[in-house]
Each structure stands twice: as structure tokens, then as C-alpha cells.
Protein backbone atom coordinates (compact mmCIF):
# COMPACT_ATOMS: atom_id res chain seq x y z
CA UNK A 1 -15.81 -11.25 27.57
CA UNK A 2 -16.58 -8.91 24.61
CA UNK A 3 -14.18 -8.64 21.67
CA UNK A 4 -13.29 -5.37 22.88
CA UNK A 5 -11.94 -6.69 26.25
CA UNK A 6 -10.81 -9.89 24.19
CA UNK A 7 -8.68 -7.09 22.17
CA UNK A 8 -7.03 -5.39 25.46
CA UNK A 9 -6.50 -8.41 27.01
CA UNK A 10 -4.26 -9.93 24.04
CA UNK A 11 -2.57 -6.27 23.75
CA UNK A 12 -1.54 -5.98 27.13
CA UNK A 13 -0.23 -9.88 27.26
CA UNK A 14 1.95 -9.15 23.69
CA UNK A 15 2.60 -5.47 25.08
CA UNK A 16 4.14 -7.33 28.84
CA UNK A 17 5.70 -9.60 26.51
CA UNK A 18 7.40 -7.15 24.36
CA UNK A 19 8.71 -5.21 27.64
CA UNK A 20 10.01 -8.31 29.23
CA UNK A 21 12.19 -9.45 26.11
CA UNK A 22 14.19 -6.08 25.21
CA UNK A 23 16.42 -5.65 23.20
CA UNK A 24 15.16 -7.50 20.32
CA UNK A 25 17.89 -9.59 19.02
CA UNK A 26 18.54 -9.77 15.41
CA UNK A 27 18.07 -13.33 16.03
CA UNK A 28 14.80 -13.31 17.21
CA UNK A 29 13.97 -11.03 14.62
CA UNK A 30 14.81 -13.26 11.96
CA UNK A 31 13.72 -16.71 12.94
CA UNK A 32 10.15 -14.75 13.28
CA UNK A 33 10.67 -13.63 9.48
CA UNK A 34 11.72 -17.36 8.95
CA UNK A 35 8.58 -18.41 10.19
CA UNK A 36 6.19 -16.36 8.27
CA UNK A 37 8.07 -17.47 4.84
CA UNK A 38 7.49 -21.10 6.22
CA UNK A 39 3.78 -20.62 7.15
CA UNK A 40 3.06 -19.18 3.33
CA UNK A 41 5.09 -21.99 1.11
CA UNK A 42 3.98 -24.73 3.25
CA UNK A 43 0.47 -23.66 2.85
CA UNK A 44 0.66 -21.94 -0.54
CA UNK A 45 -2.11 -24.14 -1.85
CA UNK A 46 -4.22 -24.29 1.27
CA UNK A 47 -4.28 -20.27 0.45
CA UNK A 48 -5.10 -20.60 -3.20
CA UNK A 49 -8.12 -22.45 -2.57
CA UNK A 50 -9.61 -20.74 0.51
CA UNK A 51 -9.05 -17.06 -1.96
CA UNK A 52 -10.90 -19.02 -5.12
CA UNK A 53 -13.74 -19.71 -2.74
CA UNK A 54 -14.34 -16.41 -1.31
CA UNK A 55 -13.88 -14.95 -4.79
CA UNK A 56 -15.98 -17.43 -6.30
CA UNK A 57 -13.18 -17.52 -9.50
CA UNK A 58 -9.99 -16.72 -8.80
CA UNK A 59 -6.67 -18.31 -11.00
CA UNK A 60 -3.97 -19.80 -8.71
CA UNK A 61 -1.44 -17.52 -10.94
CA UNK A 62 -3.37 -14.79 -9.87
CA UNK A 63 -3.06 -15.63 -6.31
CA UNK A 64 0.58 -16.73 -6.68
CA UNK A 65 1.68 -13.65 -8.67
CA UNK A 66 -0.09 -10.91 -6.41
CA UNK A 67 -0.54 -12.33 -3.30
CA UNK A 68 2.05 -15.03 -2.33
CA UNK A 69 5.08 -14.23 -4.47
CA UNK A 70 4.98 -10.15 -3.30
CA UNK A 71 4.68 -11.47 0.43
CA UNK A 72 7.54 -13.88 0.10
CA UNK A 73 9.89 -11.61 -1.42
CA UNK A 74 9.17 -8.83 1.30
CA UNK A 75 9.88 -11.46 3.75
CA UNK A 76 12.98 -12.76 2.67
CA UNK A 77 14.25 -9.28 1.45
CA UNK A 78 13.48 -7.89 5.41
CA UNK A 79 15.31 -11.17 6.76
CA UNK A 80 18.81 -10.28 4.58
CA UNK A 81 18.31 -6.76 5.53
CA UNK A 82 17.51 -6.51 9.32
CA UNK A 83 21.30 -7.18 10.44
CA UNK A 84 22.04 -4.18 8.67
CA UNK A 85 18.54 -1.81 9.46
CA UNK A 86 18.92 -2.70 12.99
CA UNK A 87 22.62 -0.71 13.29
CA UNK A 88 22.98 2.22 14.69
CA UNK A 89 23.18 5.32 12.66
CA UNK A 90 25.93 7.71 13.24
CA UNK A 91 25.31 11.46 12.94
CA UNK A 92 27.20 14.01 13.64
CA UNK A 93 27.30 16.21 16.74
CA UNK A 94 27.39 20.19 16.73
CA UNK A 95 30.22 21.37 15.81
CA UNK A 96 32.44 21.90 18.18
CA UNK A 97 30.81 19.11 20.17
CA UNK A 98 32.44 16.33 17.80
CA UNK A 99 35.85 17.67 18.38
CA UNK A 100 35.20 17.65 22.55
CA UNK A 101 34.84 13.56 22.08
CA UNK A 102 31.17 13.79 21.81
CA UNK A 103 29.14 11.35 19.87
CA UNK A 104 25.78 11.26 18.41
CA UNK A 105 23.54 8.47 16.99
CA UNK A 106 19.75 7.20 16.14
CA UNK A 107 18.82 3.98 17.82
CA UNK A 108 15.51 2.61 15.56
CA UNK A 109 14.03 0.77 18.03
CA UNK A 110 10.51 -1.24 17.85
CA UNK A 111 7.52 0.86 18.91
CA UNK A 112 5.93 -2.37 20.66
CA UNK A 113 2.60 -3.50 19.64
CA UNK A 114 0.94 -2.67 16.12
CA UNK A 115 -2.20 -3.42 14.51
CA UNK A 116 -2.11 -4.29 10.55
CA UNK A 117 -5.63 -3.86 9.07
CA UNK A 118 -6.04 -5.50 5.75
CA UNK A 119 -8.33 -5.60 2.97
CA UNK A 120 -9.83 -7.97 0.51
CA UNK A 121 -8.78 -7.37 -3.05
CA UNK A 122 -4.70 -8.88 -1.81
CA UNK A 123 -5.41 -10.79 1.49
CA UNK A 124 -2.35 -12.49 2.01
CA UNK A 125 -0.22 -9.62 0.22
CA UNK A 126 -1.43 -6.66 2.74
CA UNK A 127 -1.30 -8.63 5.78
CA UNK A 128 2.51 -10.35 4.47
CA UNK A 129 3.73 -7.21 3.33
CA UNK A 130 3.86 -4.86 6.33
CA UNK A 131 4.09 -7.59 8.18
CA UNK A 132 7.82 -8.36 6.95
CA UNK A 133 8.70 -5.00 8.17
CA UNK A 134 7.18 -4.85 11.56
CA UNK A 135 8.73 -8.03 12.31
CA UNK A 136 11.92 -7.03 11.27
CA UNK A 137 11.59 -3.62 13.69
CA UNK A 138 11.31 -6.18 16.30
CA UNK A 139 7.63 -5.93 16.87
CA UNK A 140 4.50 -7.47 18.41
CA UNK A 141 1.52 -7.82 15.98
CA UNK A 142 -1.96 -7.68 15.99
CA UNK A 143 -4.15 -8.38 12.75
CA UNK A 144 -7.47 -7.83 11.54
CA UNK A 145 -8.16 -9.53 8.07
CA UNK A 146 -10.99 -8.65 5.79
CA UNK A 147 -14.56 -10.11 6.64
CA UNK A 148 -15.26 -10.10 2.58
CA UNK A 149 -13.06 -12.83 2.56
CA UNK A 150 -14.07 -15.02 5.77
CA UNK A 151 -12.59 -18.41 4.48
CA UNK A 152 -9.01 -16.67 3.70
CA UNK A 153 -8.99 -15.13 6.89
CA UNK A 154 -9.87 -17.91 9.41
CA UNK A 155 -7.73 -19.77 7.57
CA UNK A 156 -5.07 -16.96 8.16
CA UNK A 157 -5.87 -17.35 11.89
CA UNK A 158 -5.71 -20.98 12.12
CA UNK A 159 -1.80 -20.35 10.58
CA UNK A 160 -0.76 -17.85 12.51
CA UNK A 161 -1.52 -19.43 15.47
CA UNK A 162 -0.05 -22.77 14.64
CA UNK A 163 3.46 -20.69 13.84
CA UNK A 164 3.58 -18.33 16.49
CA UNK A 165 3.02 -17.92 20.29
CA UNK A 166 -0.60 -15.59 20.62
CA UNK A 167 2.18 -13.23 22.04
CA UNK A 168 3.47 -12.69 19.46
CA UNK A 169 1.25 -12.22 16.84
CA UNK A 170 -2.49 -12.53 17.32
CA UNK A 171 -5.35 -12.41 14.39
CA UNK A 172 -9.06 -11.14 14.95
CA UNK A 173 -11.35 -12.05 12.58
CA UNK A 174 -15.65 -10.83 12.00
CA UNK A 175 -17.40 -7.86 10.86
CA UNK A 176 -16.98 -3.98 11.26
CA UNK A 177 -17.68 -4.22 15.04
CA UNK A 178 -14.49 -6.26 15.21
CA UNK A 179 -12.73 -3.51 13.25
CA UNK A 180 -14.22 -0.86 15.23
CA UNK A 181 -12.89 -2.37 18.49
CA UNK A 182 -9.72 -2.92 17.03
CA UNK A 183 -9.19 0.54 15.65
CA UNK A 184 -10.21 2.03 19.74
CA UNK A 185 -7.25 -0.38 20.58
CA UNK A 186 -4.43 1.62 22.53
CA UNK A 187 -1.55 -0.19 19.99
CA UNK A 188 1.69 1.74 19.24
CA UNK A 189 1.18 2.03 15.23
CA UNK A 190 -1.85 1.50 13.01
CA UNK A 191 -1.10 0.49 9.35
CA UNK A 192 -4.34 0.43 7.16
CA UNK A 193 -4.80 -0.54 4.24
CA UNK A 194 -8.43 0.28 2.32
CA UNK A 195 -10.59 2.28 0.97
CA UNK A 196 -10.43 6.58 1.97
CA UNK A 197 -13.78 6.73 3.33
CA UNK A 198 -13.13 3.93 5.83
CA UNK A 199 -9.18 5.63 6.11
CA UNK A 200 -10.89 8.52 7.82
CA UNK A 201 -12.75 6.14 10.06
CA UNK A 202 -9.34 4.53 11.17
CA UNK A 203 -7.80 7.78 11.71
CA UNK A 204 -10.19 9.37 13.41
CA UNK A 205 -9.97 6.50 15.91
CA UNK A 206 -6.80 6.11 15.96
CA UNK A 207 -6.29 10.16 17.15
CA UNK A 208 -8.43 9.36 20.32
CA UNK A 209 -5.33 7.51 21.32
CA UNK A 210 -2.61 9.22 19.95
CA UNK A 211 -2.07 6.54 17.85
CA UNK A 212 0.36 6.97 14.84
CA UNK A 213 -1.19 5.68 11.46
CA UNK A 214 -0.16 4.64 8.24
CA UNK A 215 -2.67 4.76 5.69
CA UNK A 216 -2.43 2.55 2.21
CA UNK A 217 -5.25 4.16 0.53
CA UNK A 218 -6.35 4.58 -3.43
CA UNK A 219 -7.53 6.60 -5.79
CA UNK A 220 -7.67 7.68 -10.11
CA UNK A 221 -4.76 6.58 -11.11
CA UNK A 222 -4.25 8.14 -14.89
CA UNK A 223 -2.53 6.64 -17.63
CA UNK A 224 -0.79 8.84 -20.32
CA UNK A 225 0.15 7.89 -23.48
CA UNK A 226 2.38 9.71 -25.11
CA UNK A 227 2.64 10.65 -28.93
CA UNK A 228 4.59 7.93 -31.21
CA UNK A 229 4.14 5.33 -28.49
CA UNK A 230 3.29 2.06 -29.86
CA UNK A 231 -0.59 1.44 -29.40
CA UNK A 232 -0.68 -2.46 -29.88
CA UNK A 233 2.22 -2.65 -27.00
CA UNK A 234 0.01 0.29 -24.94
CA UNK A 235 -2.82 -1.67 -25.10
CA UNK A 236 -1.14 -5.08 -24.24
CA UNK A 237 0.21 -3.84 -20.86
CA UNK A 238 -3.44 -2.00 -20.11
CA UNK A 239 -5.11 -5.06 -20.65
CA UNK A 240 -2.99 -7.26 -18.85
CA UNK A 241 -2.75 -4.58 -15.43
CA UNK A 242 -6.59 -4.00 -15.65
CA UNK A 243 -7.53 -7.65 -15.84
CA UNK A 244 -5.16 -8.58 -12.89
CA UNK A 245 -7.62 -8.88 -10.39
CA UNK A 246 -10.77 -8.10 -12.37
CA UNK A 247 -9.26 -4.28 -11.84
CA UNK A 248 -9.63 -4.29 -8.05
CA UNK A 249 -6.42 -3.35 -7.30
CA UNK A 250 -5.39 0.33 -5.50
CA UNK A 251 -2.63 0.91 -8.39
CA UNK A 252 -4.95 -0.36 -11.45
CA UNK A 253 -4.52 2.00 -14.60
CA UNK A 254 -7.93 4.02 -13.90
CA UNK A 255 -8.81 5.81 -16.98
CA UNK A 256 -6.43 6.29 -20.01
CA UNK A 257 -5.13 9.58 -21.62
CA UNK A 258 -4.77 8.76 -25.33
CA UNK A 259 -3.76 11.30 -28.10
CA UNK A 260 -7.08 12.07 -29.86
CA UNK A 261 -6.15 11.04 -33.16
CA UNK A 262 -4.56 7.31 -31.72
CA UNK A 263 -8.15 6.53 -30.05
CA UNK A 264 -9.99 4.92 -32.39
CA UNK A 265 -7.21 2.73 -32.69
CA UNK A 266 -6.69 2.38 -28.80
CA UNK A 267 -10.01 1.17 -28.51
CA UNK A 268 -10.12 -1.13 -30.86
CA UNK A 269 -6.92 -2.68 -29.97
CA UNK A 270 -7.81 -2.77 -26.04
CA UNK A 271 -11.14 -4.95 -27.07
CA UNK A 272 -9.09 -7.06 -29.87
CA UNK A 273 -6.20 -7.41 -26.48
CA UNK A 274 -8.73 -8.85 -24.68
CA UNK A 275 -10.13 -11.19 -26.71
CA UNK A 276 -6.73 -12.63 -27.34
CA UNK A 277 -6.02 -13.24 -23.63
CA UNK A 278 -9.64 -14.42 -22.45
CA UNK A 279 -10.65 -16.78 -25.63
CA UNK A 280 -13.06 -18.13 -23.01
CA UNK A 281 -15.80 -15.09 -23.53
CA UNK A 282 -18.10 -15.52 -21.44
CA UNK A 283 -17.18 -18.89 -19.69
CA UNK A 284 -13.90 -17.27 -19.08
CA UNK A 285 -11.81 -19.77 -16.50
CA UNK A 286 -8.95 -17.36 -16.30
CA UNK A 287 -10.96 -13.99 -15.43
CA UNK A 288 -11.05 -13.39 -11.81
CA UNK A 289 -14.25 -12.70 -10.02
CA UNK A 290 -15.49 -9.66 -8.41
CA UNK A 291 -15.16 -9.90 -5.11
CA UNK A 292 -19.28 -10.16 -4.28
CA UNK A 293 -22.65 -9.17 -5.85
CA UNK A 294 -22.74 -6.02 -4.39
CA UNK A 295 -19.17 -4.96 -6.30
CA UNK A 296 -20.78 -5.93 -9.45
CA UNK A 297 -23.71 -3.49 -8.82
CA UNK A 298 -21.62 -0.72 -8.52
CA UNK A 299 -20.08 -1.49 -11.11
CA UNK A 300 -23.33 -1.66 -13.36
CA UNK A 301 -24.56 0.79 -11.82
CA UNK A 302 -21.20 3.03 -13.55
CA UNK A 303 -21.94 1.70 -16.75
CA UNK A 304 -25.81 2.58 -16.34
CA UNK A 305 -24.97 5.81 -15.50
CA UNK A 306 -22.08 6.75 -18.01
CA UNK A 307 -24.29 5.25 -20.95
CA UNK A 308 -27.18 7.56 -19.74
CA UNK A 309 -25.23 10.51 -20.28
CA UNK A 310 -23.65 9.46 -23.88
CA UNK A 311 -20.83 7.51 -23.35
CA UNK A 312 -19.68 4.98 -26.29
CA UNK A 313 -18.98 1.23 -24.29
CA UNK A 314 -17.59 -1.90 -25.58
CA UNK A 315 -17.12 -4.99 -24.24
CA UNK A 316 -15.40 -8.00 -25.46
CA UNK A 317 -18.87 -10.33 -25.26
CA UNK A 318 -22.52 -10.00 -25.18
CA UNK A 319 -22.70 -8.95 -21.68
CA UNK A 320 -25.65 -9.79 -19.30
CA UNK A 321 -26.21 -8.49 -15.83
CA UNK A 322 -28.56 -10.97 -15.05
CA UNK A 323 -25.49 -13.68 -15.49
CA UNK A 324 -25.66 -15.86 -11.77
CA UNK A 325 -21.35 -15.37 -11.25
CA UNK A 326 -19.76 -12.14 -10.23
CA UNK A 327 -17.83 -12.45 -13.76
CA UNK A 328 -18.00 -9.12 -15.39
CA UNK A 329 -15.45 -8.11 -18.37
CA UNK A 330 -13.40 -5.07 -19.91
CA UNK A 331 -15.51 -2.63 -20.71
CA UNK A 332 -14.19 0.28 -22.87
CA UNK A 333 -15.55 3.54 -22.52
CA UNK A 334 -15.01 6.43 -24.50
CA UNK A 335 -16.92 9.92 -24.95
CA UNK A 336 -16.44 10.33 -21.42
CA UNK A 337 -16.93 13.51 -19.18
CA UNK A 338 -16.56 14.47 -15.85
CA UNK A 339 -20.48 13.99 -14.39
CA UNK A 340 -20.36 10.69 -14.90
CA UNK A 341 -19.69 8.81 -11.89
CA UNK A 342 -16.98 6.92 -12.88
CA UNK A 343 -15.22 9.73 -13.82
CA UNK A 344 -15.74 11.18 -10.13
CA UNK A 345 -14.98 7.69 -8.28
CA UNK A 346 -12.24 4.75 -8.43
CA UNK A 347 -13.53 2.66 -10.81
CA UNK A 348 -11.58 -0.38 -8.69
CA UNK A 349 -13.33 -2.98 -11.91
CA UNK A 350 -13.14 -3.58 -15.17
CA UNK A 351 -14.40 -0.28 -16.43
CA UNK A 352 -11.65 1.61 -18.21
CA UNK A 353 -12.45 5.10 -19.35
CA UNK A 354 -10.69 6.81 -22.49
CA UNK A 355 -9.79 10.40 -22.75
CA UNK A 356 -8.08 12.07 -25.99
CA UNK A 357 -6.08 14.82 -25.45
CA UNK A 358 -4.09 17.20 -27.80
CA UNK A 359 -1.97 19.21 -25.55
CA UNK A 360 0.12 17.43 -22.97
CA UNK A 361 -0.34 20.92 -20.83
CA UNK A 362 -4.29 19.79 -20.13
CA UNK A 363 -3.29 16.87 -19.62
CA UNK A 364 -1.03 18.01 -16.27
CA UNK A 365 -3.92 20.16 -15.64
CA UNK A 366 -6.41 17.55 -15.59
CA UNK A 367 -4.67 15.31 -13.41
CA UNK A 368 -3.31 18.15 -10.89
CA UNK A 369 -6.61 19.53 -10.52
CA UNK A 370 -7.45 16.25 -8.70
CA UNK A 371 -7.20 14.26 -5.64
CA UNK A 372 -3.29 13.25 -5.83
CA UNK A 373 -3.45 9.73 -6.76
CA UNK A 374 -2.09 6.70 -5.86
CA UNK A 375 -0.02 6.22 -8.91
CA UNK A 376 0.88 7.33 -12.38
CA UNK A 377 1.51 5.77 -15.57
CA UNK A 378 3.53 6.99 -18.26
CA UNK A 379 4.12 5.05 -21.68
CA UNK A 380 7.01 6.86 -23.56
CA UNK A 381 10.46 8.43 -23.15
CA UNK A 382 12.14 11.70 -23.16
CA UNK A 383 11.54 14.88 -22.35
CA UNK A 384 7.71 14.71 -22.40
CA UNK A 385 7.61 11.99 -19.84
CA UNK A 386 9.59 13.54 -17.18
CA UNK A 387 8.30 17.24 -17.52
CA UNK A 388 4.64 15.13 -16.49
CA UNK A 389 6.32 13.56 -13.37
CA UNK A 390 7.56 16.69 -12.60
CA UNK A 391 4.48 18.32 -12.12
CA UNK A 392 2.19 15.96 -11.15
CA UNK A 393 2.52 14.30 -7.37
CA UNK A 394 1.61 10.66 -6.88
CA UNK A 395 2.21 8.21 -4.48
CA UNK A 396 4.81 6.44 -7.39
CA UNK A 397 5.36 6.76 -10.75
CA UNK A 398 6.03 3.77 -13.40
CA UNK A 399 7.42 4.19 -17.09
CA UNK A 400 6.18 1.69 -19.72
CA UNK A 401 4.77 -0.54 -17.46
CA UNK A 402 1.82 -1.41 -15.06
CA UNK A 403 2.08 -2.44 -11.15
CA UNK A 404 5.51 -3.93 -10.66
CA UNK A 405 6.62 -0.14 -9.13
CA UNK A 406 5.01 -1.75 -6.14
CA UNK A 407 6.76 -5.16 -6.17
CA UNK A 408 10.35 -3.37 -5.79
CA UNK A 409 11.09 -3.64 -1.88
CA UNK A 410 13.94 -0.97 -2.42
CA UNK A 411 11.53 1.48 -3.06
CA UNK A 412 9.02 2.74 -0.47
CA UNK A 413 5.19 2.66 -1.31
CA UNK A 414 3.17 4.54 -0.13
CA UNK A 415 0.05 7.64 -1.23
CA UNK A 416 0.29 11.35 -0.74
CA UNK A 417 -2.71 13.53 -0.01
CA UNK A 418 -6.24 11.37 -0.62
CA UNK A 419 -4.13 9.12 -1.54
CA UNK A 420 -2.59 7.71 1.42
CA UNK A 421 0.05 9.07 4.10
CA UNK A 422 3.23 7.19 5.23
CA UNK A 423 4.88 4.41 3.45
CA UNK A 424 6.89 0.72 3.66
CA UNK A 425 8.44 -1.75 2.22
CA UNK A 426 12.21 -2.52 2.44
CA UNK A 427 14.03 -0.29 4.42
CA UNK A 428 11.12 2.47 4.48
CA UNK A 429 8.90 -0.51 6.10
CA UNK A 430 11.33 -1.33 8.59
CA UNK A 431 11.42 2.35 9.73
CA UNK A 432 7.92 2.68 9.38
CA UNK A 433 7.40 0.56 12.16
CA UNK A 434 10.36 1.88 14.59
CA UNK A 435 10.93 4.64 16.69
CA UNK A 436 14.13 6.58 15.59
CA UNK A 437 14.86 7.78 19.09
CA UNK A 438 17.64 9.90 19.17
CA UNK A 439 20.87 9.44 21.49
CA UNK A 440 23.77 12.05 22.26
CA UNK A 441 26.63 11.16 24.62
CA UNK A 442 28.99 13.73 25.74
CA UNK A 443 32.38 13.52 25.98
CA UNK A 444 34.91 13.67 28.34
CA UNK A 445 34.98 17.83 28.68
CA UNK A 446 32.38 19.35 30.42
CA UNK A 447 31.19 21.98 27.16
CA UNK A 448 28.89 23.72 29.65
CA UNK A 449 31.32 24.46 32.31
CA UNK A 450 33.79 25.18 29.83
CA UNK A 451 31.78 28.06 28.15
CA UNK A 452 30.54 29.44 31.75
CA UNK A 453 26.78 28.78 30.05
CA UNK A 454 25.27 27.77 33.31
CA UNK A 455 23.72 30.41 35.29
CA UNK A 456 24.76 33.50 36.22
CA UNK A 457 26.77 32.49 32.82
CA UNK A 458 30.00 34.16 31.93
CA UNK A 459 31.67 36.42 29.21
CA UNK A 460 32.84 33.33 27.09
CA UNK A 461 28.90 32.23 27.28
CA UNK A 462 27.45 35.47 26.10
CA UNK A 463 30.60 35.35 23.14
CA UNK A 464 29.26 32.39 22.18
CA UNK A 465 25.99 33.36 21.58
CA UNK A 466 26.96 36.83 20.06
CA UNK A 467 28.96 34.34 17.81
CA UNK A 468 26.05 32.17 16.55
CA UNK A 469 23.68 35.71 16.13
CA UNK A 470 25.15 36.08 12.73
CA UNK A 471 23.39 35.39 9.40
């Protein structure tokens, strides 16, 4: 049997198990939540060094902070929440309907099966993540890890099918015929996670089916400093989000809007930042790797390019690209313009561009003349700050600080445009992966009869209607 047929197979087995247990009790619901909490802390460590060995270097707080703490809390967060998700939601009839006894509600129910793709750069966090709020709709799962990170995801196999039935929740791991065969898959809801190119891919796929789709993609996420703001702080919270990761995360500070006069300084602060916090140079223990050889040629291939064409780069060491490891440190790049390819692509690395800027008008211009990105960073107050967010669209917007917009599971996360489509977490998550499917029951009167609207129809029918033909 192919992995194609090894796909349906498991779908229709988790799709007849899904029919046969309705309604999904809120007890069910949670002791599946319950589970997925206990598979992560009992094999917290198991995770941290499978992820060090696919990365080659990667710190356990690193995989603690951005992989297994965001999971947990989505987890338990869905579990105290789901009693109160599940509950029906009262609307209100048409008036006079509501007076006649009738009643009118949404019923979010599970949509069945759903595939979760996930990618590389947060391997337990994209998988855990979604996950806490398709379990909470009551769902079956299917997942496909990333094959960049083969010893995480067997090892995510192995756990998911010690801690629940294959019915329930079934992993496929191997290469991009795996994920092709997956994405063909006739599953009730699609939630990808990746890169935009390979988005299209999904989707495309996906609409063969009719399948609905989520889409966690990326983008240029800008940074904008704003006048007065304090440029040792600015550049201790770039440093810190653009290191996180070695920079390959979808919501990394991309390139940085400084006021022209305040760059100099910027610069020199963001290498003097990094110094301070990797004292290691270039036996760094605490950097993170890139993910694999062919991320660090990219990335070269960036700073090839964009010192080609004039730009100014700095670096924290005397970097080599011959070095064995997949380390590869801040670079700072300034004189920057818009032909060089890392001003045209997500850097997704330890490349951070500078830009000085004197009006805060080009800056809105600038940024809105662009794919919509993923998110937006604004360091300073007032007025200036939320005129930006009010003209610029992003998938989520975060004042005086980096990434931890996407750690709070009462807000939903999620792109717009190039950037993505849909979102979850929380309560957005939860609904993310249910069907709101409507209900209206009719009271005791019979409305129709009563307004002679059935045919031939009568004079209090055609009142009616001359009633409602009013602006």
C-alpha cells in the first residue's frame, strides 16, 4: 500500500470514528487536551534533545521558551475554556419571530477530520498550537511534521501514538511526496503553516477538494522606531527577538526603520547588544543553528549580494563562510536599497537591514506599498504610534516589544493578504476548527399561516412585504 492509500485508509477509520462517537462530550474533549499536556512535560527533555540534533545547536531555553512553553499554555488555556466555547450561542430571531416564541442559536460543532501541516523553525509549537484548538472543537487529527527535522518528528510519531488511539490522531512523517499526498487528502480543514510559495501549493490542493484552509504564512515584518525612543533599550529588544532562533521565525523584526540621525548610533549599539549577550564569538554555545547548510547559503548568498551593490555590514566577529557548523551571526546592514535581495525577500536569519527615515509619512508609504506582512513593530507611544497602525494592515501589531503578541491565546493570530489567511489560538482557534452551523426553531404559532404567505398568499402577506419595501 502506497502512502497515499496509507493516508485514506487512516482518514476514513478516524472519519467512521468521528461519526460513530457524536456529540463530542466536553469530557472527551478535555481528557484528549489532558493528554497532549502529559505527552509534552513527560517528554520535555526527550524533545529538547531530538530539536538540538536536527539543528545541530540549539539551547534547551530556546526550545523551552518557543516551542514547549507556547504549546503548553495553548493546551491548558483550550482545556479551561472548552466548557464554555462548546455552549450554544444565542442570537436573536427576526423580529417579530422572537415575540411568536421562536428561538435562534449557533451550534459550533467539530468539522471531523483535519490535517495540521507543520514546519521546522517551531516543531513542537506549530503542531501543539493548533492542535489545542482542534481538539478542543472536538476533532480528529491528522499530522504531517517537517522532514528538515526527521529526528523531532519520528520522535513526535512515536508520542503520539503511545498517547492516543491511531483514531484519533495519526502522524505521517517523510519528504514532499508525503506532503503532497497528504495535501490531495479529502480532510475537513487544512491548517498550514510555512513558507507562501509552498502556501499556494497547499491551497491549490486543497481547492480540488473543497477543502477549507488556514494558512500561517510570513513575510517583511518592519520595525519602526520612533523619534525620542530610547536606542540602547531599541536595540536590546532587536537583538534579543532576532537572535531567538537564529532569526528563523515568521514574526522576526525583518528590517528596522530608524530616524536618520539615531542610525549611527543604532548600529553601533545593535553590534555592542550582541556582543554582550553572545561573549562566546565565534564558539558561541548559546546561538542557535541554522536549520541546514543550504539555509546558510541563502543567507550568504544575501550578504554577497547586498555587499555587491554597496551596502555597509557588520558583524559581531570575524566571520567565515567556510566555518564546518551552520552558526552564522547578526549581521547589520545599512545603506540598503530596494534591488538587493534581501530587501525583496524574508530575510528568515540573522541579517537585519537598517533604513533611516525622516518623515514618518514614507515610512507608511514604504510599508503599505508592500506585501501586508505578518507583523508590525512599533517602539514608542502616542499619537505617532497609532496613526502607523492605523494605516498600515498586518497580521498583529506589538508596541515596545518583540514576539510575545503571538504568545497571548486571547488574541487570534493569524496573516492578512501574502501574509496568511484565517487565524487561531484561544477562542479564534477553537472556532477555527468548527462549523458554526446555524439552528432556528419556531415557535408555537404558525408565522406563515398567520400572514397568509403561502401560496396563492393573502392581503396580510402582500402588507407585509409592502411593509419591509421601505428604506
Amino acid at each position: 500500500m502506497d502512502i497515499a492509500q496509507n493516508m485514506a485508509q487512516a482518514l476514513k477509520r478516524q472519519r467512521s470514528a468521528f461519526m460513530s462517537s457524536l456529540p463530542v462530550t466536553r469530557t472527551v474533549r478535555e481528557d484528549r487536551l489532558r493528554r497532549a499536556i502529559a505527552l509534552l512535560l513527560d517528554h520535555r527533555q526527550d524533545f529538547i534533545a531530538a530539536i538540538n540534533q536536527d539543528y545541530g545547536q540549539r539551547t534547551p531555553e530556546t526550545t523551552l521558551f518557543a516551542d514547549i512553553v507556547p504549546s503548553l499554555q495553548a493546551l491548558k488555556y483550550a482545556r479551561r475554556h472548552v466548557g464554555k466555547w462548546m455552549k450554544k450561542e444565542k442570537r436573536s430571531p427576526t423580529f417579530p419571530l422572537g415575540l411568536l416564541g421562536s428561538r435562534a442559536w449557533v451550534d459550533y460543532r467539530p468539522k471531523g477530520v483535519v490535517g495540521i501541516i507543520s514546519p521546522w523553525n517551531f516543531p513542537l509549537g506549530m503542531i501543539f498550537s493548533p492542535l489545542a484548538g482542534a481538539l478542543a472543537a472536538g476533532n480528529r487529527v491528522m499530522i504531517k511534521p517537517s522532514e528538515h527535522v526527521p529526528v523531532t518528528s519520528e520522535l513526535t510519531r512515536k508520542l503520539f501514538a503511545k498517547y492516543f488511539s491511531a483514531d484519533e490522531i495519526s502522524v505521517f512523517t517523510g519528504g514532499i511526496e508525503v506532503s503532497e499526498a497528504f495535501t490531495r487528502q479529502k480532510l475537513d480543514h487544512i491548517f498550514y503553516t510555512g513558507s507562501g510559495m509552498v502556501g499556494r501549493r497547499v491551497m491549490k490542493a486543497a481547492a480540488e477538494n473543497l477543502v477549507p484552509v488556514t494558512l500561517e504564512l510570513g513575510g517583511k515584518s518592519p520595525t519602526i522606531i520612533l523619534p525620542g525612543y530610547n536606542i540602547e533599550d531599541a536595540a536590546t529588544k532587536i537583538v534579543n527577538a532576532k537572535m531567538t532562533n537564529a532569526g528563523q521565525i515568521c514574526v522576526a523584526p525583518d528590517y528596522i526603520f530608524v530616524p536618520k540621525d539615531s542610525l549611527p548610533a543604532l548600529r553601533d549599539a545593535l553590534v555592542a547588544k550582541a556582543e554582550e549577550f553572545y561573549p562566546e564569538q565565534q564558539g558561541a554555545t548559546t546561538y542557535t543553528s541554522l536549520i541546514n547548510a543550504r539555509q546558510k547559503q541563502r543567507l550568504e548568498g544575501y550578504i554577497a549580494d547586498a555587499r555587491a551593490k554597496g551596502a555597509t555590514i557588520r558583524t559581531t566577529v570575524s566571520y567565515s563562510a567556510d566555518r564546518a557548523d551552520n552558526i552564522m551571526p547578526l549581521h547589520v546592514v545599512s545603506d540598503v536599497h530596494d534591488d538587493m535581495t534581501l530587501m525583496q525577500e524574508e530575510i528568515f536569519g540573522p541579517l537585519l537591514p537598517l533604513i533611516p527615515y525622516e518623515s514618518i509619512t514614507d515610512v507608511i508609504r514604504y510599508i503599505t506599498a508592500r506585501p501586508r506582512p505578518l507583523a508590525l513593530y512599533i517602539l514608542g507611544r502616542g499619537l505617532q504610534g497609532d496613526h502607523i497602525r492605523q494605516q498600515v494592515t498586518a497580521g498583529g501589531v506589538a508596541y515596545d516589544e518583540f514576539l510575545l503578541h503571538v504568545g497571548q491565546e486571547d488574541l487570534p493570530f493569524g496573516g492578512s493578504g501574502a501574509s496568511g489567511m484565517g487565524n487561531y489560538h484561544g477562542r479564534e482557534g477553537f472556532r477555527t476548527f468548527s462549523h458554526a452551523m446555524s439552528v432556528f426553531k419556531r415557535g408555537p404559532i404558525d408565522i406563515m399561516g398567520l400572514l397568509q404567505g403561502r401560496p396563492p398568499f393573502g392581503a396580510r402577506f402582500r402588507a407585509y412585504i409592502k411593509s419591509e419595501l421601505k428604506k
